[in-house]
Protein backbone atom coordinates (compact mmCIF):
# COMPACT_ATOMS: atom_id res chain seq x y z
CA UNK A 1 17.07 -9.14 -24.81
CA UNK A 2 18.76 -9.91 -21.54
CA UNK A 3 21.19 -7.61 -20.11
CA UNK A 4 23.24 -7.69 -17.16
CA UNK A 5 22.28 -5.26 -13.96
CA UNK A 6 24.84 -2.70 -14.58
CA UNK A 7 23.55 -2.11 -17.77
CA UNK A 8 20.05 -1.27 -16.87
CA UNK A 9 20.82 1.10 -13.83
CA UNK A 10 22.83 3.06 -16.49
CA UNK A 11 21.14 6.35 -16.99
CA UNK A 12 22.70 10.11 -17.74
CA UNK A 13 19.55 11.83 -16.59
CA UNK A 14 20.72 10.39 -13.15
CA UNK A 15 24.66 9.38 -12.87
CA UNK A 16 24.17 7.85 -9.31
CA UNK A 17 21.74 5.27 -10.34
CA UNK A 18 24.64 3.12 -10.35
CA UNK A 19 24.61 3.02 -6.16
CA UNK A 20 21.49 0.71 -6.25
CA UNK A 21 22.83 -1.92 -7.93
CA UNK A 22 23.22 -4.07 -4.79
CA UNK A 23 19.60 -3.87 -3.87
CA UNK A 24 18.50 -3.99 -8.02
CA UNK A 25 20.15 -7.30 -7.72
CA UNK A 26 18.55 -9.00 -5.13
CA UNK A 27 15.35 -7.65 -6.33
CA UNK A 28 15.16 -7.46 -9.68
CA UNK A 29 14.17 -11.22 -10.14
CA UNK A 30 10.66 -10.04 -8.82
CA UNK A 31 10.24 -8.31 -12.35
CA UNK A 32 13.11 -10.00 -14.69
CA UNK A 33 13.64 -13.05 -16.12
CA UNK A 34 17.13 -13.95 -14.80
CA UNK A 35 19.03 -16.30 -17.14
CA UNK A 36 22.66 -16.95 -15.38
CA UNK A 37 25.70 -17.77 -17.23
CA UNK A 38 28.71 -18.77 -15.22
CA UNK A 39 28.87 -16.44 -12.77
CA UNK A 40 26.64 -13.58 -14.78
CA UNK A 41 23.05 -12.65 -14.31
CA UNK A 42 21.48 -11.22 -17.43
CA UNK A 43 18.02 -9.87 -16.90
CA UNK A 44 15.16 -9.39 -19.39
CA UNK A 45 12.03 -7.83 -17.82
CA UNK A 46 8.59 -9.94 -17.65
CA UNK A 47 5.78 -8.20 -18.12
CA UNK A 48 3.49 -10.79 -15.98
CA UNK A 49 6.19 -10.57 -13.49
CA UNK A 50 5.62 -6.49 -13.51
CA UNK A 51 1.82 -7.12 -13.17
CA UNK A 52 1.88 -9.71 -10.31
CA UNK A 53 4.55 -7.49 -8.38
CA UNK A 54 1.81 -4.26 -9.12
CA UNK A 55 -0.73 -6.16 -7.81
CA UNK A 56 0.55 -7.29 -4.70
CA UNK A 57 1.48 -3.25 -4.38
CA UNK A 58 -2.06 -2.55 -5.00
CA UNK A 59 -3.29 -5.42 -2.44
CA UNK A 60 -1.18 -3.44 0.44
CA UNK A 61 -2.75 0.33 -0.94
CA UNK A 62 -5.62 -1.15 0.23
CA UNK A 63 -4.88 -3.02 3.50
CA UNK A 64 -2.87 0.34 4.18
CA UNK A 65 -5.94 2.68 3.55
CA UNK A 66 -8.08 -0.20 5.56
CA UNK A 67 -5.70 -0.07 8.38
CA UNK A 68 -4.15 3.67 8.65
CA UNK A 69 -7.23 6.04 6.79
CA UNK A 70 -10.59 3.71 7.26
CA UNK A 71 -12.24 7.19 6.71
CA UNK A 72 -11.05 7.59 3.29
CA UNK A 73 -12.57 4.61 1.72
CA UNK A 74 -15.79 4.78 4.45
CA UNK A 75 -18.44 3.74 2.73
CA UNK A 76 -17.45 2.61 -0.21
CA UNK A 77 -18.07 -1.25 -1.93
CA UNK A 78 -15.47 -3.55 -2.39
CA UNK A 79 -15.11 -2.82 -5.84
CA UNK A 80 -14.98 0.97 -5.53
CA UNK A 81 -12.07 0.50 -3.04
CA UNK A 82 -10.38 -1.02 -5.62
CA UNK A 83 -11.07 1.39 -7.86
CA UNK A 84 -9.90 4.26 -5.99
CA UNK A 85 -6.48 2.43 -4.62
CA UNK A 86 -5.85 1.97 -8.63
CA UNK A 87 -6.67 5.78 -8.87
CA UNK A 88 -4.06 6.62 -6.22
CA UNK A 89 -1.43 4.24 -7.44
CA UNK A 90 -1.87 6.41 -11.31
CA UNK A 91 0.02 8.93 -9.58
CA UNK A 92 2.75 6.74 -8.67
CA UNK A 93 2.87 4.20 -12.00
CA UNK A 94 4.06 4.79 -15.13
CA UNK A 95 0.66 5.45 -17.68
CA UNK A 96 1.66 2.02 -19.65
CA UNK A 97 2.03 0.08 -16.76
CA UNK A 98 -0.95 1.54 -14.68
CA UNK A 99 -3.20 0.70 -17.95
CA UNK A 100 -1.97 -3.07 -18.02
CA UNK A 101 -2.82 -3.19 -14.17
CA UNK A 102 -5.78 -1.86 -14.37
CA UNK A 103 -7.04 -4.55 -17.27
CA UNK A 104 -5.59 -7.07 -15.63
CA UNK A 105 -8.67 -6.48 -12.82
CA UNK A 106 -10.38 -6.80 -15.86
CA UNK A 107 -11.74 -3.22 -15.67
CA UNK A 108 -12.56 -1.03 -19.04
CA UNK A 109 -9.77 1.13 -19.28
CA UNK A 110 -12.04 3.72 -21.36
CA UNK A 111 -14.56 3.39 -18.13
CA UNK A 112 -11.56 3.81 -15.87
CA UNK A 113 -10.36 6.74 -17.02
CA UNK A 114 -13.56 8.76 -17.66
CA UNK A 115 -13.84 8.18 -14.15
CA UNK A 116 -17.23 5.97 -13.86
CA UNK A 117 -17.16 3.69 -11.50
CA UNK A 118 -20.25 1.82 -12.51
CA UNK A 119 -20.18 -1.30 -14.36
CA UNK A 120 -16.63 -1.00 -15.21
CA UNK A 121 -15.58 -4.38 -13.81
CA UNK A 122 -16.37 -6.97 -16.55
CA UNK A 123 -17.75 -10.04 -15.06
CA UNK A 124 -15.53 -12.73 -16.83
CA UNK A 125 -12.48 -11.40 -16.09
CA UNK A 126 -13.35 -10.78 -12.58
CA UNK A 127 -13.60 -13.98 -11.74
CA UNK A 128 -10.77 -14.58 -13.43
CA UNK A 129 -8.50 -12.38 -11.64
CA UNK A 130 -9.78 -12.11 -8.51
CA UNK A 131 -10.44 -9.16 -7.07
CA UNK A 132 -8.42 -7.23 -5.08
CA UNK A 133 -10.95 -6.31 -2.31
CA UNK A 134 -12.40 -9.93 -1.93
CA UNK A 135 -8.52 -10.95 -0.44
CA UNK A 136 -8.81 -8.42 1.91
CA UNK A 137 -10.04 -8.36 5.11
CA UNK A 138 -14.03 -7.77 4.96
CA UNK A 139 -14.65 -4.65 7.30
CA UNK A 140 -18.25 -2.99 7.50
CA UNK A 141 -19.26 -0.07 5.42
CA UNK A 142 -18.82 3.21 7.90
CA UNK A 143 -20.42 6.34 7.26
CA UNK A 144 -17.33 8.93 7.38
CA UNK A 145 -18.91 11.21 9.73
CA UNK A 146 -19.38 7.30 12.04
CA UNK A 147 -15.46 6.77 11.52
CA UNK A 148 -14.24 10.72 12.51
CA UNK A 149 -16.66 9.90 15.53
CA UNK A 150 -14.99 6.57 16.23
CA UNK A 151 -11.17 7.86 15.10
CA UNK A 152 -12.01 11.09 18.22
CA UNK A 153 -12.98 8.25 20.49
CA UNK A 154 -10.09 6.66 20.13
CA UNK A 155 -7.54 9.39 20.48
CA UNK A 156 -9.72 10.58 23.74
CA UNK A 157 -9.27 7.31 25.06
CA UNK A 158 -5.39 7.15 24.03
CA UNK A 159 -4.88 10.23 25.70
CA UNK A 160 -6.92 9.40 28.73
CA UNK A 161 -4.46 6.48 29.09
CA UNK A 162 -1.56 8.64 28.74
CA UNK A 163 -2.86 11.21 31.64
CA UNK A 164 -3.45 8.24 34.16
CA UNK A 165 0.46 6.46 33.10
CA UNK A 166 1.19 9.91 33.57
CA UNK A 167 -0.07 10.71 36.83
CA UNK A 168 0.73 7.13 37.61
CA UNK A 169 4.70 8.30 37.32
CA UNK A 170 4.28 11.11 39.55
CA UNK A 171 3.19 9.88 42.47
CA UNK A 172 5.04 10.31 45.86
CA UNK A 173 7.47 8.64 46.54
CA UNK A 174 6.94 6.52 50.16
CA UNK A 175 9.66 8.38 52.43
CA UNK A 176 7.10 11.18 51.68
CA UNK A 177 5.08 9.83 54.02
CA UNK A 178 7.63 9.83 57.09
CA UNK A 179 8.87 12.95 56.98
CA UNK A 180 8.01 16.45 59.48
CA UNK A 181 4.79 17.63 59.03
CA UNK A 182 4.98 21.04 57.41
CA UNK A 183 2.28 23.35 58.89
């Protein structure tokens, strides 16, 4: 049933729902069908359109973890990566909708949840829906105590850089040099 925006930001558990309209309507065509009439919009939400959205929030979990906490997935395959940015999203995702996401990786939900990673991606659907990790960028397996070792060399080195700007900025300044020796 399509409904129009105003409608589906109305909630009593939260009154001032109502103040996101403006941004609910420029984005809710990301999840709705959108069906205009004159100069309505009536929205009915699209379950594929949920998924796809999810996904591509699952695709930048991971490039975030790749990028900003390399430790936390160190060492872990492509497919456990996925696994545990679908873990971390649970907490964020409604229980319906973090079940459909996680089958539509074509991973046993029963598997999923009992927390075994092994074997839980089915082949056929996998290839299917592609998974998430093989879109990412492909970064070599690091053993965690490797990537702390890396991470300290690169804060040493950012803070080496930061001593010499620093002592770069103090230096004297050239009528210094011309003024009465002190002795």
């Amino acid at each position: 049933m399509y409904q129009e925006a105003e409608s589906l930001l109305c909630c009593e558990s939260w009154p001032s729902a109502h103040q996101l309209l403006p941004l609910a309507q420029q984005h809710l065509s990301c999840i709705c069908d959108v069906k205009e009439v004159g100069d309505d919009l009536y929205y009915r939400l699209n379950d594929q359109k949920v998924i796809a959205f999810l996904r591509v929030c699952t695709h930048r979990a991971l490039a975030a973890f790749q990028s900003h906490s390399p430790a936390s997935i160190a060492g872990l395959s492509t497919e456990d990566q996925q696994m545990y940015v679908l873990r971390f999203l649970k907490e964020y995702v409604p229980a319906m909708w973090h079940d459909k996401l996680v089958e539509s990786y074509g991973i046993d939900l029963k598997a999923f949840n009992s927390g075994d990673s092994a074997g839980t991606v089915r082949p056929a659907l996998a290839t299917v829906n592609q998974p998430l990790a093989d879109t990412a960028e492909k970064r070599p397996k690091l053993d965690p105590k490797e990537a702390a070792r890396k991470k300290a060399e690169e804060t040493r080195a950012a803070a080496a850089a930061a001593k010499l700007k620093k002592d770069a900025a103090g230096t004297k300044k050239i009528s210094s040099f011309f003024s009465a020796k002190k002795t």
